[in-house]
Protein backbone atom coordinates (compact mmCIF):
# COMPACT_ATOMS: atom_id res chain seq x y z
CA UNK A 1 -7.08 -2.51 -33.68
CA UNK A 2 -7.97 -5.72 -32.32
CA UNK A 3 -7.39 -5.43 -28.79
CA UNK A 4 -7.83 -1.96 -27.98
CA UNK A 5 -8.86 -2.14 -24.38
CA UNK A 6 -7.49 -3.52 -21.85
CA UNK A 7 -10.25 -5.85 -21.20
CA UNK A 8 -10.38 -7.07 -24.88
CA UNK A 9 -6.54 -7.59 -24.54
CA UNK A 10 -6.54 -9.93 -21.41
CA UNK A 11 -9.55 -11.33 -22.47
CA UNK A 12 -7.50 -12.78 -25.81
CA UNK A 13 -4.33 -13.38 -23.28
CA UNK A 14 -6.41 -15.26 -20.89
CA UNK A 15 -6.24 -18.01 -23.16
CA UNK A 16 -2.39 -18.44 -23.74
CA UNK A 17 -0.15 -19.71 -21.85
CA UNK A 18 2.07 -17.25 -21.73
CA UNK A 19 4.33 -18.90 -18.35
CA UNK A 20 5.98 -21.73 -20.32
CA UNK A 21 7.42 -19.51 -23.04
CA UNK A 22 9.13 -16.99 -20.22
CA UNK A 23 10.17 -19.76 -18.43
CA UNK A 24 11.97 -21.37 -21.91
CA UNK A 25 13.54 -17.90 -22.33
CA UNK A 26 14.51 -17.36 -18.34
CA UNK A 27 16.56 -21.12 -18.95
CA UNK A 28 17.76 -20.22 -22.15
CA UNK A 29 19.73 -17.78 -20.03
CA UNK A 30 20.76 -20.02 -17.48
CA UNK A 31 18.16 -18.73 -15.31
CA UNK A 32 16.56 -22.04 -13.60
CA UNK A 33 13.92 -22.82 -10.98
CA UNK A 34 12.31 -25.83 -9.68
CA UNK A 35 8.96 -25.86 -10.24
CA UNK A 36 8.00 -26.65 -6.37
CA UNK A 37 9.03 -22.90 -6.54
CA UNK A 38 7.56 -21.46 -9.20
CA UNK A 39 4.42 -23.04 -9.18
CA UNK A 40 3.01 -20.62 -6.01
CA UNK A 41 4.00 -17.68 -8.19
CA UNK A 42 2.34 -18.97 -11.60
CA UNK A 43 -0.54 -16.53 -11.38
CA UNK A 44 2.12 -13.53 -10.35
CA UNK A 45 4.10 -14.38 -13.26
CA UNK A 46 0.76 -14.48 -15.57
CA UNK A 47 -0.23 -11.13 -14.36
CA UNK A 48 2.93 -9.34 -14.29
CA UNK A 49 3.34 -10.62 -18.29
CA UNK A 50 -0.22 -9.71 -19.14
CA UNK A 51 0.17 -6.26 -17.41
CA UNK A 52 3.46 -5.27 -18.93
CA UNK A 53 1.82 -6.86 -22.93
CA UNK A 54 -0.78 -4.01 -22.16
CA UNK A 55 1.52 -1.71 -20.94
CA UNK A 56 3.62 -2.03 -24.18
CA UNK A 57 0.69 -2.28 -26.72
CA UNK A 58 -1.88 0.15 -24.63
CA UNK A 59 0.03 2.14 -22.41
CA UNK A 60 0.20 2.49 -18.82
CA UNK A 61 -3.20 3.32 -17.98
CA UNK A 62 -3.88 -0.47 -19.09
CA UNK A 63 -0.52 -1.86 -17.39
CA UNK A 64 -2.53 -0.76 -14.00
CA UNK A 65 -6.03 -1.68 -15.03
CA UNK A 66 -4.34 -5.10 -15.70
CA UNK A 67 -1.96 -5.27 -12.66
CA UNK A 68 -4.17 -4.30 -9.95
CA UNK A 69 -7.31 -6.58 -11.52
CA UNK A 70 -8.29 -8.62 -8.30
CA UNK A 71 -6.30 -7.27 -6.02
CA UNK A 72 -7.86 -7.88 -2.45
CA UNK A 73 -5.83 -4.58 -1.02
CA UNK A 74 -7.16 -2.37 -3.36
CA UNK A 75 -10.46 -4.25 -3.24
CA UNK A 76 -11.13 -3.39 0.09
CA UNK A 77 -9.33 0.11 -0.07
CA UNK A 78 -12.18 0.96 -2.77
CA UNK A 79 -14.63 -0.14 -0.54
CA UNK A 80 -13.89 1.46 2.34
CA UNK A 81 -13.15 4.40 0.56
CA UNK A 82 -16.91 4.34 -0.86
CA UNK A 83 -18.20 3.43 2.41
CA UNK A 84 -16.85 6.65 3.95
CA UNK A 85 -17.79 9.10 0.68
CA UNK A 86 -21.56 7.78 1.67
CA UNK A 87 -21.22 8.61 5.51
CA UNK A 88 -20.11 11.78 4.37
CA UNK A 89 -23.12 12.39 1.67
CA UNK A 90 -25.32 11.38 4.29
CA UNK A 91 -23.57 13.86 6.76
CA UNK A 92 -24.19 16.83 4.10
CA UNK A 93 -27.77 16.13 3.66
């Protein structure tokens, strides 16, 4: 297998574009948007394609690895998170 992580997987689909082609199908089914609109959401839409590509080809473990990539929220719930677990080894010693 090719792309058998998820890293090795949105490494290759960093490099497509993957928007324009969901956007063809979305107005193939009369499903339209201005791009004034859409354009805010562009990275969104990238990551919620890339996510569910993984999801499909690596299962869900790499949909989230994917999904949640760069997420501030999470980003700062990990560090706070580690933060605490080293008050509390520090507490134990």
């Amino acid at each position: 297998k090719a792309y058998d992580t998820a890293n090795k997987l949105a490494a290759y689909l960093d490099d497509m574009d993957l928007v324009t082609p969901f956007l063809r199908y979305a107005a193939a089914r009369n499903v339209r948007g201005r791009y004034e609109f859409i354009s805010p959401s562009i990275p969104m839409v990238q990551r919620d394609i890339k996510s569910n590509i993984a999801r499909m080809l690596l299962g869900e473990d790499a949909f989230w690895m994917l999904y949640q990539d760069g997420d501030p929220m999470l980003g700062k719930a990990v560090e706070v998170i580690v933060k605490a677990s080293n008050v509390v080894e520090a507490d134990e010693e």
